[in-house]
C-alpha atoms as a PDB file:
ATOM      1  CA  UNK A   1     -17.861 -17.060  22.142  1.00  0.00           C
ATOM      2  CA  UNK A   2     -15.070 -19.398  24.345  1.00  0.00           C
ATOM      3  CA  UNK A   3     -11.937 -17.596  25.046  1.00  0.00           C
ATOM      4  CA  UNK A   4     -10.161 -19.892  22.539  1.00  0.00           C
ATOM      5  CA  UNK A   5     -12.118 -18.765  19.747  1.00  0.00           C
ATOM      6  CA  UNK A   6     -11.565 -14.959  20.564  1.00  0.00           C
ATOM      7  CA  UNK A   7      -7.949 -16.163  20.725  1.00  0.00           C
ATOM      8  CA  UNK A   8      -7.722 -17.369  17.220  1.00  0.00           C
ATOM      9  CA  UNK A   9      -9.910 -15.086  16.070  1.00  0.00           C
ATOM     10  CA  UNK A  10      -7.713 -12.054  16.831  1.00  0.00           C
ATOM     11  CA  UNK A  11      -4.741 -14.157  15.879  1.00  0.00           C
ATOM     12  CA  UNK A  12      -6.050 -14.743  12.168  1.00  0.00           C
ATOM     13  CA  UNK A  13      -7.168 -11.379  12.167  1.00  0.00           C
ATOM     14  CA  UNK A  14      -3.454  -9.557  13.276  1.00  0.00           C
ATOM     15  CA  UNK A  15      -1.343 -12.366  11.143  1.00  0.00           C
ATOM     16  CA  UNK A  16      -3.143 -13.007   8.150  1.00  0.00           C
ATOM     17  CA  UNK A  17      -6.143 -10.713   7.211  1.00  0.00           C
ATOM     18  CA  UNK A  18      -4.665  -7.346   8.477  1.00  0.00           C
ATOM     19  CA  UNK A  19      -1.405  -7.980   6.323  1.00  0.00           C
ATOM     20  CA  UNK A  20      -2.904  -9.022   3.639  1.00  0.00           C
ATOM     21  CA  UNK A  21      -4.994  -5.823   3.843  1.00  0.00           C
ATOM     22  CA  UNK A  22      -2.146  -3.626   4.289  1.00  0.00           C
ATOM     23  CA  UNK A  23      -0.117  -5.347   1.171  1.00  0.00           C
ATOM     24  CA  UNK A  24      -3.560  -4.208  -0.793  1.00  0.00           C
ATOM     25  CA  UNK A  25      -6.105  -2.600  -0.275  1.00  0.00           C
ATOM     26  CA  UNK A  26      -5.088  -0.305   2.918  1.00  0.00           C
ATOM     27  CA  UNK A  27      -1.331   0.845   1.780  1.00  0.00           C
ATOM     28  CA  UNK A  28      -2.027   4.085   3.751  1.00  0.00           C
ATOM     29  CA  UNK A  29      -1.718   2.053   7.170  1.00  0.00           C
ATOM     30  CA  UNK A  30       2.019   2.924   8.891  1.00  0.00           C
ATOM     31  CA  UNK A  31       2.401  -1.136   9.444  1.00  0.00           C
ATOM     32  CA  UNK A  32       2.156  -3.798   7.695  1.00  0.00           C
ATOM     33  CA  UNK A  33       3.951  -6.862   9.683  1.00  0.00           C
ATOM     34  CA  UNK A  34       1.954  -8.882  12.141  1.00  0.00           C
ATOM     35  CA  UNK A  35       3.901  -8.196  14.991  1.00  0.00           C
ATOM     36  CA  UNK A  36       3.338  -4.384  14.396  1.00  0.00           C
ATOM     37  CA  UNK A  37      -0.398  -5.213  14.248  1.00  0.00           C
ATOM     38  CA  UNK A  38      -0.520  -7.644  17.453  1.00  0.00           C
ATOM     39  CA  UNK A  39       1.883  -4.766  19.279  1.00  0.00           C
ATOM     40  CA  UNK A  40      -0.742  -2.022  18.453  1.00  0.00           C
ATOM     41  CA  UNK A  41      -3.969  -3.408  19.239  1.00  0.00           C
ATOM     42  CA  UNK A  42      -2.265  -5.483  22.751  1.00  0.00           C
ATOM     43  CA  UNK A  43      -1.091  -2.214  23.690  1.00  0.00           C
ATOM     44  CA  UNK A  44      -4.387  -0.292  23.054  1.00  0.00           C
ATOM     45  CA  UNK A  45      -6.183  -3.486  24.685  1.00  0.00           C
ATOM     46  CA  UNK A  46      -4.049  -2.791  27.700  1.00  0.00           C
ATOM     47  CA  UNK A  47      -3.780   0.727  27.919  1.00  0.00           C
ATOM     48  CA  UNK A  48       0.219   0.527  28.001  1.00  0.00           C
ATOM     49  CA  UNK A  49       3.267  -1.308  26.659  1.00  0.00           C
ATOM     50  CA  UNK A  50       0.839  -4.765  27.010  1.00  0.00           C
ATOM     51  CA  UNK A  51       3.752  -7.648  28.454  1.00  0.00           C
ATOM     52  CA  UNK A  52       3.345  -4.938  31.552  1.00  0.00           C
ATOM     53  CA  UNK A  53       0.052  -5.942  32.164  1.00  0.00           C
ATOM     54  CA  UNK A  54      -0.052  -9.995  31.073  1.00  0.00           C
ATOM     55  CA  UNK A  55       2.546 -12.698  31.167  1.00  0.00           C
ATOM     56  CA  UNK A  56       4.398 -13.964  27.239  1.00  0.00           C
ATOM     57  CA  UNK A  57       3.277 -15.139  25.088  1.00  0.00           C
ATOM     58  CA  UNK A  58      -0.034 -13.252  24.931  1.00  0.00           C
ATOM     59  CA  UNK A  59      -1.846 -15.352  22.887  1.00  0.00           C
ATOM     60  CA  UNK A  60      -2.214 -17.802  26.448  1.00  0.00           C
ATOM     61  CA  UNK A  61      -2.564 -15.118  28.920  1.00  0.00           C
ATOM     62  CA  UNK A  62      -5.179 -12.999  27.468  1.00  0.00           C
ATOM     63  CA  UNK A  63      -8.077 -12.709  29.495  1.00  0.00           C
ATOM     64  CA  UNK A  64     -11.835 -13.150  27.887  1.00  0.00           C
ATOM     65  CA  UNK A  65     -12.461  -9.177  27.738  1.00  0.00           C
ATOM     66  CA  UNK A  66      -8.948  -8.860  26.527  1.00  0.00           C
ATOM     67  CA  UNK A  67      -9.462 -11.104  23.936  1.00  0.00           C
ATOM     68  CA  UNK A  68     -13.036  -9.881  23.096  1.00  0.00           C
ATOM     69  CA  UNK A  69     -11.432  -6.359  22.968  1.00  0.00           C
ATOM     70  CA  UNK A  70      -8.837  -8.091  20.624  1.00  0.00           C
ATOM     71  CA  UNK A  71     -10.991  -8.529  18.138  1.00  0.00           C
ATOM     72  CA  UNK A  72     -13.336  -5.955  17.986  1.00  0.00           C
ATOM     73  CA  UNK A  73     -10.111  -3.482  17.573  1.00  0.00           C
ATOM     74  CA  UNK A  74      -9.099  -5.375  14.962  1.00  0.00           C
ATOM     75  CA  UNK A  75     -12.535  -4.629  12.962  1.00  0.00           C
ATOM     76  CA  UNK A  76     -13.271  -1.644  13.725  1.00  0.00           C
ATOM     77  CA  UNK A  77      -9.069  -0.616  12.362  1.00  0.00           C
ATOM     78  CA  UNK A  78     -10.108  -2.793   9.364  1.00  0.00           C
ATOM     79  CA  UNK A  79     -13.692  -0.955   9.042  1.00  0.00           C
ATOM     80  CA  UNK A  80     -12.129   2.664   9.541  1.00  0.00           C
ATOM     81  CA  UNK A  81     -13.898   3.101  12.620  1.00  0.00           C
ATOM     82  CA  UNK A  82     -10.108   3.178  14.711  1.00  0.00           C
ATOM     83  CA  UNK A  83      -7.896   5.215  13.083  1.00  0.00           C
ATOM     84  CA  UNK A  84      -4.447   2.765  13.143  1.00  0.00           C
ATOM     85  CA  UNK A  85      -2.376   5.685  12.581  1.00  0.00           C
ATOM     86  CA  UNK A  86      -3.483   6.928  16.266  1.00  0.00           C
ATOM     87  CA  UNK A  87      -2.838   3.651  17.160  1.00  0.00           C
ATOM     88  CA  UNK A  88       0.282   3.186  16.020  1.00  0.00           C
ATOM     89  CA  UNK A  89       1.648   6.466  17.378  1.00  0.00           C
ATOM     90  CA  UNK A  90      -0.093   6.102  21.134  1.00  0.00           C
ATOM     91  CA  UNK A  91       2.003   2.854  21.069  1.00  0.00           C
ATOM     92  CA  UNK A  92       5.104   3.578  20.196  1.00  0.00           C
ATOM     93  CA  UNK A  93       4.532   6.743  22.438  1.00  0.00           C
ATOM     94  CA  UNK A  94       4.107   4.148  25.618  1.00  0.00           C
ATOM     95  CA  UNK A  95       7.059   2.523  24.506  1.00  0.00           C
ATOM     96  CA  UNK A  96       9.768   5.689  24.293  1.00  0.00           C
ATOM     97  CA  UNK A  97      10.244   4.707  20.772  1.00  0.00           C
ATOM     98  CA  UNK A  98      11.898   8.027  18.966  1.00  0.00           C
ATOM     99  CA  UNK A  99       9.463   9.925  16.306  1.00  0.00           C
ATOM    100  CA  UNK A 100       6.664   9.455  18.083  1.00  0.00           C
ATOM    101  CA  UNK A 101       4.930  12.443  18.792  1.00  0.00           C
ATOM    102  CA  UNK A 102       2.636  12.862  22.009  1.00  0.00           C
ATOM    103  CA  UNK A 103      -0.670  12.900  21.522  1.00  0.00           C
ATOM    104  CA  UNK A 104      -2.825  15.480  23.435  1.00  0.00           C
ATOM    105  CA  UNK A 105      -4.909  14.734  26.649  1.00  0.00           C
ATOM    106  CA  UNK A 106      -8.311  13.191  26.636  1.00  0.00           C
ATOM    107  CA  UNK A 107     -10.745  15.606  27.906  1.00  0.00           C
END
């Protein structure tokens, strides 16, 4: 798949499917606005706070892998198979945000 279609892929996927889900069907997620959604999984994608790694806006500076990456994030949070709560929390973690609590070491 071209770069462009990973792209908009992961950009129908964080501003209209994963919404929509969280409105429904997955209440239990801790987000439900597309920005929270693009923030998580950029941030997980990167491995930090993710405009510390690429140039704004992301959606032209993502790299093939990162966008590939993108994507399969988004389905495996919408399968079950990432745990967005985890998510959620390592990001706001990397970003000093207030509530978040540390999550233990990877061994």
């Amino acid at each position: 798949m071209r770069t462009a279609d990973l792209v908009s892929r992961y950009i129908v996927l964080t501003k209209e499917i994963m919404p929509h889900l969280a409105r429904t069907s997955h209440k239990h997620w801790p987000v439900s606005n597309d920005h929270c959604f693009q923030r998580i999984v950029l941030d997980a994608v990167c491995g930090g706070v993710w405009y510390e790694y690429m140039l704004r806006p992301a959606y032209k500076n993502l790299t093939r892998d990162q966008a590939a990456n993108a994507v399969k994030l988004c389905n495996d949070i919408i399968s079950g198979d990432a745990d967005l709560i985890v998510l959620n929390k390592q990001s706001l973690q990397w970003r000093g945000k207030t509530g978040a609590t540390p999550l233990p070491p990877k061994d």
